[in-house]
C-alpha atoms as a PDB file:
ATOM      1  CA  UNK A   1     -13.665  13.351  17.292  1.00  0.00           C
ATOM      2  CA  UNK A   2     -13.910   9.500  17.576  1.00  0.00           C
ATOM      3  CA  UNK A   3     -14.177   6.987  14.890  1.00  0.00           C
ATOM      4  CA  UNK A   4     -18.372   6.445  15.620  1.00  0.00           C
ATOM      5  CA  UNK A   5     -18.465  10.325  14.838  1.00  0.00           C
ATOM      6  CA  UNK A   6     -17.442  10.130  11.446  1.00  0.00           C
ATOM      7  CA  UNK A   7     -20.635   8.833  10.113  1.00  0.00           C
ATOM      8  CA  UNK A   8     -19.279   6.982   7.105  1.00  0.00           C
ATOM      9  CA  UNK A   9     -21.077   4.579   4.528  1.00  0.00           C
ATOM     10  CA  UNK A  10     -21.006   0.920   4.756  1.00  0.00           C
ATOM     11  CA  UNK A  11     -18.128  -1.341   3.137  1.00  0.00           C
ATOM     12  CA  UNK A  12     -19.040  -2.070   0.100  1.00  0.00           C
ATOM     13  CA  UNK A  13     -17.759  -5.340  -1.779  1.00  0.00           C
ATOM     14  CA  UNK A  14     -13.545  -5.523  -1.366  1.00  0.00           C
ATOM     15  CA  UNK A  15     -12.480  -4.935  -4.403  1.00  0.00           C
ATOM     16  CA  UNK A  16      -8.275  -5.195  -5.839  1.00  0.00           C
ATOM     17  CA  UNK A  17      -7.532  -1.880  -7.185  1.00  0.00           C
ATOM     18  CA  UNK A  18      -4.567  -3.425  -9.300  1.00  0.00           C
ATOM     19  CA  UNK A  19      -6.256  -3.081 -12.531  1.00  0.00           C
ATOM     20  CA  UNK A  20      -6.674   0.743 -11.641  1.00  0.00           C
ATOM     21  CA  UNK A  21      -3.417   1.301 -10.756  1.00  0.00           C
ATOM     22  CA  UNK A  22      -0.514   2.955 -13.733  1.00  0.00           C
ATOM     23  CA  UNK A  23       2.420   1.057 -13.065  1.00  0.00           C
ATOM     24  CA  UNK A  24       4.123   2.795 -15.000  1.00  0.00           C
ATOM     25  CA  UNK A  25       3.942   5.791 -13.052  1.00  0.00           C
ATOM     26  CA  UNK A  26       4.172   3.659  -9.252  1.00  0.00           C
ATOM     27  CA  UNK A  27       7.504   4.921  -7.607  1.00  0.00           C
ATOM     28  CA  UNK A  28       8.525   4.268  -3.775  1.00  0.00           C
ATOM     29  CA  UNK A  29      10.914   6.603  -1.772  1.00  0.00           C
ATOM     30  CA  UNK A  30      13.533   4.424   0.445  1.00  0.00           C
ATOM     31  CA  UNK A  31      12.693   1.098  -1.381  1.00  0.00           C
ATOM     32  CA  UNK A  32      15.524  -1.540  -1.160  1.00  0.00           C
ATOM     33  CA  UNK A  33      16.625  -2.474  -4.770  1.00  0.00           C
ATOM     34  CA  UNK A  34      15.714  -6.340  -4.246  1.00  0.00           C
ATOM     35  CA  UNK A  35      11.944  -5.543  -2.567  1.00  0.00           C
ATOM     36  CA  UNK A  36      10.542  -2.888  -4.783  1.00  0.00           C
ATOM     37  CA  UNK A  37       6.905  -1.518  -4.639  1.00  0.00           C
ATOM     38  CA  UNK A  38       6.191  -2.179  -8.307  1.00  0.00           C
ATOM     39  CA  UNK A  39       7.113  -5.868  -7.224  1.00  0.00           C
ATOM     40  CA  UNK A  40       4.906  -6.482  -4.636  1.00  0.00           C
ATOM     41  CA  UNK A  41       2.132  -4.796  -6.235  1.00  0.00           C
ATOM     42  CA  UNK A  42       2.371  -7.136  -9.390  1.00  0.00           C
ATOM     43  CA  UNK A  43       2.407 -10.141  -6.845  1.00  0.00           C
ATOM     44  CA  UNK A  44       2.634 -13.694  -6.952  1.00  0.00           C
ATOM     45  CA  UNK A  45       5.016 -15.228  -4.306  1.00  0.00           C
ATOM     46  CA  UNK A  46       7.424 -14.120  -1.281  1.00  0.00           C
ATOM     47  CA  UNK A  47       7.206 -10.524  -1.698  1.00  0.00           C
ATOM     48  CA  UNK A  48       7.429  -7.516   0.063  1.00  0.00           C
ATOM     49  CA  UNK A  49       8.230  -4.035   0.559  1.00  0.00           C
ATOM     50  CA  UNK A  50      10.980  -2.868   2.221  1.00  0.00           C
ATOM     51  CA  UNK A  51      12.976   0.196   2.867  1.00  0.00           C
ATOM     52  CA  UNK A  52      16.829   0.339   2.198  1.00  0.00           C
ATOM     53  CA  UNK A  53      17.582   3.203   4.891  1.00  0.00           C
ATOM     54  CA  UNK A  54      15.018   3.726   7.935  1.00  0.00           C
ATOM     55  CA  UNK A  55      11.387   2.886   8.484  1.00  0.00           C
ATOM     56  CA  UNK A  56       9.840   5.556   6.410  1.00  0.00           C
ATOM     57  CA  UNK A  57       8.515   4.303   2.834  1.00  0.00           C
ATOM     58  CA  UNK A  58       6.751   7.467   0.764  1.00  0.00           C
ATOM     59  CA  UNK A  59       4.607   5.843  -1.800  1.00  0.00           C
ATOM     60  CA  UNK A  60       3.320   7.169  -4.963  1.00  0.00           C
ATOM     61  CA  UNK A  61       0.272   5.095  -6.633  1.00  0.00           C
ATOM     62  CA  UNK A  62      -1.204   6.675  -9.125  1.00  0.00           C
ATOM     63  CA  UNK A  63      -4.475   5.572 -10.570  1.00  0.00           C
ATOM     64  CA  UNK A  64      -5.862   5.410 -14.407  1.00  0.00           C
ATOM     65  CA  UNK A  65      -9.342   7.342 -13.242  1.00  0.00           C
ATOM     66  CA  UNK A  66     -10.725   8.808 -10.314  1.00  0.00           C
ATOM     67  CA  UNK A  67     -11.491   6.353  -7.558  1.00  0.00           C
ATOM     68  CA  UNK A  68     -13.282   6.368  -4.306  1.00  0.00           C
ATOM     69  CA  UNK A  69     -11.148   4.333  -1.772  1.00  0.00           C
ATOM     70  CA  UNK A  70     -12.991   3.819   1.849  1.00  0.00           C
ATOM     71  CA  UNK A  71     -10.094   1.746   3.068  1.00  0.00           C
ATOM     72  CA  UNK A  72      -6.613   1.023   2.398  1.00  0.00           C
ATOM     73  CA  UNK A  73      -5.185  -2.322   4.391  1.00  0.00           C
ATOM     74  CA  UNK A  74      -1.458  -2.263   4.675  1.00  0.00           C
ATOM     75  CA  UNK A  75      -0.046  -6.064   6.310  1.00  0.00           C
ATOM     76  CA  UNK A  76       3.462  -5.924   7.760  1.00  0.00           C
ATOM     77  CA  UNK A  77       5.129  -8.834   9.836  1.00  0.00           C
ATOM     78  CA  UNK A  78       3.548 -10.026  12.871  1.00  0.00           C
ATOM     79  CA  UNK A  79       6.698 -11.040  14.731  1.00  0.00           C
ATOM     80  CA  UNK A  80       9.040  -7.985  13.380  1.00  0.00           C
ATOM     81  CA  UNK A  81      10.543  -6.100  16.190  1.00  0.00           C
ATOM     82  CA  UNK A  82       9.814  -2.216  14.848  1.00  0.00           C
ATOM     83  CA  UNK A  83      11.016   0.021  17.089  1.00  0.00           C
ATOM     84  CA  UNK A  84      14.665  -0.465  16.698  1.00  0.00           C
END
């Protein structure tokens, strides 16, 4: 199946889900102490996510109320040599 198959809606409006999100409850597997999920999800200046062991980050974000999310944009570093 290709992407054109899936027949899905149009984007609608982008839209921050921060509001939505119980941070509380947000908890990151592999985090590094100093570069923490709830941190970069609170924002405001140099931060980032990163893991303290290998390249695999499991994420847990749970939401206050149901939500239908169409797309889910993820940045890393442009330059940033992953393979290694």
């Amino acid at each position: 199946m290709s992407p054109a198959d899936l027949k899905l809606p149009p984007l609608r409006a982008q839209t921050s889900l921060n509001s939505q999100i119980d941070q509380s409850q947000v908890h990151c597997l592999n985090e590094a102490s100093d570069h923490t999920l709830k941190d970069t999800l609170r924002g405001g200046g140099d931060k980032w996510l990163e893991s303290d062991a290998d390249e695999q980050l499991l994420l847990q974000i749970p939401v206050r109320r149901p939500l239908a999310v169409s797309l889910l944009f993820v940045r890393g570093e442009p330059d940033r040599d992953l393979s290694s």
